[in-house]
C-alpha atoms as a PDB file:
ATOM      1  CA  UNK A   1     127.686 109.165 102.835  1.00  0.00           C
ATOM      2  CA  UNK A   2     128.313 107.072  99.528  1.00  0.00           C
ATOM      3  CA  UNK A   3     130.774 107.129  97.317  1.00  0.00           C
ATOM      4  CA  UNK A   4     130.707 107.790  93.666  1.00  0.00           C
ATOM      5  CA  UNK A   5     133.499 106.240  91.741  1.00  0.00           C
ATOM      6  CA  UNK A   6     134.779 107.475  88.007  1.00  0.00           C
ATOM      7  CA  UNK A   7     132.573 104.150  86.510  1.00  0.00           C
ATOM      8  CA  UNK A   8     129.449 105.770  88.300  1.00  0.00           C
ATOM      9  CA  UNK A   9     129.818 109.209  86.624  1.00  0.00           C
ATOM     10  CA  UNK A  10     130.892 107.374  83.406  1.00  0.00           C
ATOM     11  CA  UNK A  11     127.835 105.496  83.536  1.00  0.00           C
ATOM     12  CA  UNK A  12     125.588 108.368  84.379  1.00  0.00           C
ATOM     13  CA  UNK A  13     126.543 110.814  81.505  1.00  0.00           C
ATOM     14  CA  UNK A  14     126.465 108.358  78.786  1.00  0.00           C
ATOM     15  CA  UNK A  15     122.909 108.025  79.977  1.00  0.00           C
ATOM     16  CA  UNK A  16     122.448 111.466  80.606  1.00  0.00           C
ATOM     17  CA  UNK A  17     123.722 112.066  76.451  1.00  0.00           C
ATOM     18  CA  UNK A  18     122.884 108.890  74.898  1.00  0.00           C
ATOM     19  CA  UNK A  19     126.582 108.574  74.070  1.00  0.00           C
ATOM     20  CA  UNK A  20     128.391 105.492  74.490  1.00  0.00           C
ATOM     21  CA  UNK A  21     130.333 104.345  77.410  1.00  0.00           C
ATOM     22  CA  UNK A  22     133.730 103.817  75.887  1.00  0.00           C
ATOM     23  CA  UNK A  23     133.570 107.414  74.249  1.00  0.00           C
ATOM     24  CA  UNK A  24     132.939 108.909  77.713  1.00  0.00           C
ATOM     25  CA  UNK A  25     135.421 106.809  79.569  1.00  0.00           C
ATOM     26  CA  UNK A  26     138.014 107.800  77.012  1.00  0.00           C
ATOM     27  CA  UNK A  27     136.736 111.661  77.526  1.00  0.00           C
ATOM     28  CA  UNK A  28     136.878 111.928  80.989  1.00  0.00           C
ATOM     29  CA  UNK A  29     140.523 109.680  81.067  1.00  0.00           C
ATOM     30  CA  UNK A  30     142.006 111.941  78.645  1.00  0.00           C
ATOM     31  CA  UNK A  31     140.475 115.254  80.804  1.00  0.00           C
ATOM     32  CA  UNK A  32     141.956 113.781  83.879  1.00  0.00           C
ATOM     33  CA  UNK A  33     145.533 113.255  82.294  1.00  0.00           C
ATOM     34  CA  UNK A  34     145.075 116.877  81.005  1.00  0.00           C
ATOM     35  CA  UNK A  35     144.542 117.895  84.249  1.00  0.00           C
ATOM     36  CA  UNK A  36     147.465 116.381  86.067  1.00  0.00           C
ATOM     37  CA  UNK A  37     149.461 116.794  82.855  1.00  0.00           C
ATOM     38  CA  UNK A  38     149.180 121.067  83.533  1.00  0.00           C
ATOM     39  CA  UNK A  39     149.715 120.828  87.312  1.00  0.00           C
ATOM     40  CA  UNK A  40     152.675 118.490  86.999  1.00  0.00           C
ATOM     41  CA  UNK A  41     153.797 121.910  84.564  1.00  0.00           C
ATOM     42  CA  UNK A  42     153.065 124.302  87.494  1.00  0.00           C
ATOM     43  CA  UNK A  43     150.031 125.668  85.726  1.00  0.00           C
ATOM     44  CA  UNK A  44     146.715 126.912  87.527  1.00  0.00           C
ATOM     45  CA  UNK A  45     143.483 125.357  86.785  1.00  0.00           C
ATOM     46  CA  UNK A  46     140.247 127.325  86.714  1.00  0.00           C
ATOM     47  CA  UNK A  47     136.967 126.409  86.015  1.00  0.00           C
ATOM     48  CA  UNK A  48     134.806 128.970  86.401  1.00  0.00           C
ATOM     49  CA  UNK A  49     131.873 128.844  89.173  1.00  0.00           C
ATOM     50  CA  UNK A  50     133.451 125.061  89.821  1.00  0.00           C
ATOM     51  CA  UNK A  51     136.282 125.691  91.771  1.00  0.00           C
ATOM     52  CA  UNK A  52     140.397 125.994  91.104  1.00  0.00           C
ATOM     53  CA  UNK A  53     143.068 123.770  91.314  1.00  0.00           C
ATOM     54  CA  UNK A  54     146.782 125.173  92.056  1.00  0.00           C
ATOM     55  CA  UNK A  55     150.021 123.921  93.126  1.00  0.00           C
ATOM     56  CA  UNK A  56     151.409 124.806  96.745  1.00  0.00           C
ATOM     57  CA  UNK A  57     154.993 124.257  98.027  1.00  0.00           C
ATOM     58  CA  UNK A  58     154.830 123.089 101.300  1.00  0.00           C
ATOM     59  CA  UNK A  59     157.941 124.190 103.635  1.00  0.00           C
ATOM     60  CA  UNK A  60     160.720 121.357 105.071  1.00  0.00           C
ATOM     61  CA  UNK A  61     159.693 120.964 108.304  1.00  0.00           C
ATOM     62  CA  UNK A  62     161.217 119.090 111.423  1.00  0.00           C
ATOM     63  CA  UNK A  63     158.108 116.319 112.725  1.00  0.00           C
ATOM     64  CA  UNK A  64     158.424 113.401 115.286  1.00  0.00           C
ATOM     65  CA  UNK A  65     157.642 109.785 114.971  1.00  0.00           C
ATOM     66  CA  UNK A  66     155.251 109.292 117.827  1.00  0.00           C
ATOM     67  CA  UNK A  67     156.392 105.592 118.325  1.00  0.00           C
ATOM     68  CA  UNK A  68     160.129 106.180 119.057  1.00  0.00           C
ATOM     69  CA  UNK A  69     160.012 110.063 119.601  1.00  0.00           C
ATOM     70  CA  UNK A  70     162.810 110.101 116.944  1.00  0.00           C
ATOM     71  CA  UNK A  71     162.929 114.055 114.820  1.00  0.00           C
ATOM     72  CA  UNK A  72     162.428 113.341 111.347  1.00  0.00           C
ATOM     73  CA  UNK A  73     163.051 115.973 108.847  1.00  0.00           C
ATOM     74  CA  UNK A  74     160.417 116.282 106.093  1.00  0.00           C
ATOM     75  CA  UNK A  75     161.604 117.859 102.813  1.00  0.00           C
ATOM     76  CA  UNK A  76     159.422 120.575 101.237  1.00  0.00           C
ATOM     77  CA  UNK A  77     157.005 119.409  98.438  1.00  0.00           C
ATOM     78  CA  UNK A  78     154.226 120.345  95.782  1.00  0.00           C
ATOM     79  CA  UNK A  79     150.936 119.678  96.676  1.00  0.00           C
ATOM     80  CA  UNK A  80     147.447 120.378  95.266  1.00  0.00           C
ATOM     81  CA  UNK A  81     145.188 122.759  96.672  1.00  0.00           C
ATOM     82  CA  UNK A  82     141.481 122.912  95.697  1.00  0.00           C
ATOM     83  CA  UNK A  83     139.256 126.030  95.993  1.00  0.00           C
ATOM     84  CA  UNK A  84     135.707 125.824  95.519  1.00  0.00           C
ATOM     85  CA  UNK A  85     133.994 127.506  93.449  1.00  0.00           C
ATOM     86  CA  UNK A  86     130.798 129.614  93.306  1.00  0.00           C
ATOM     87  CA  UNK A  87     127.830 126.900  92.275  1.00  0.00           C
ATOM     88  CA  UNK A  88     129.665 124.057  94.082  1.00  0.00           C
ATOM     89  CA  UNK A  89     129.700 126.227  96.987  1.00  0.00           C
ATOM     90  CA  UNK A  90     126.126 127.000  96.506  1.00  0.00           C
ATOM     91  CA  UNK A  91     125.603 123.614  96.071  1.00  0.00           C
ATOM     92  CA  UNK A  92     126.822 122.620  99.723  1.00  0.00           C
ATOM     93  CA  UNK A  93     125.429 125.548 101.441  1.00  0.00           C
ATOM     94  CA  UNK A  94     121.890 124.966 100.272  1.00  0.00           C
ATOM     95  CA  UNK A  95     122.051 121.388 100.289  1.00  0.00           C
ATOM     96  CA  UNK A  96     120.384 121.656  96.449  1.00  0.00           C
ATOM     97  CA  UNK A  97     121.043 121.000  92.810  1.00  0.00           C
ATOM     98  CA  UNK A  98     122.449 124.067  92.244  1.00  0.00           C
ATOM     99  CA  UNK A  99     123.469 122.542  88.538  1.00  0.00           C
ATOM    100  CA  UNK A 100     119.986 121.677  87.602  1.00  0.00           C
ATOM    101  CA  UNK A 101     119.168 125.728  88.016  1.00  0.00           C
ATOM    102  CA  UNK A 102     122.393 126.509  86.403  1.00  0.00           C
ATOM    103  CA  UNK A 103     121.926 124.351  83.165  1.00  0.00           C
ATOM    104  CA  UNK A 104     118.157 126.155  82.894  1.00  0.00           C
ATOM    105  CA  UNK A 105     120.285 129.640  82.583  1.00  0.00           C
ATOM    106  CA  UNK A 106     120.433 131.655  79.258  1.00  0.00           C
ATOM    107  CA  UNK A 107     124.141 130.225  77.413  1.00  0.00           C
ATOM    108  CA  UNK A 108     124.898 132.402  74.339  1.00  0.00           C
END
């Protein structure tokens, strides 16, 4: 399994549009800081048939260091939870380009 860093799908969709790389890298750096910008405020992200990001408070909880056995107590705290959406789901299940068949549908 590779891995595809934010410079890989920067390069790929200023091929993909024909638009330059420093317009794209400031597009998807200024959609990323919007993103953690409205978590950080507690919102709920949805993009449809992509998937949902939301914030969870995780519970205080008593764990153990498994070196000296000592109890630590872990404060609660926010986390992110992603859930997938309909086409990315597709997308694993079938093993496909799910995209590619949803860009070919009717937009109006």
């Amino acid at each position: 399994m590779a891995t595809t860093t934010k410079k890989d799908l920067i390069e790929r969709v200023s091929q993909e549009t024909g638009i330059s790389r420093a317009d794209v890298r400031r597009t998807v750096q200024s959609f990323l800081e919007m993103v953690i910008d409205e978590l950080a405020q507690g919102n709920r992200l949805e993009f449809r048939d992509f998937g949902v990001f939301e914030i969870r408070e995780r519970a205080g909880r008593v764990a153990q260091n498994p070196k000296t056995l000592e109890r630590v107590a872990v404060p609660p705290r926010k986390s992110v939870r992603f859930k997938v959406g309909r086409l990315m789901q597709q997308s694993l299940t079938e093993g496909g380009a799910v995209l590619e068949r949803s860009a070919a549908t009717k937009v109006e």
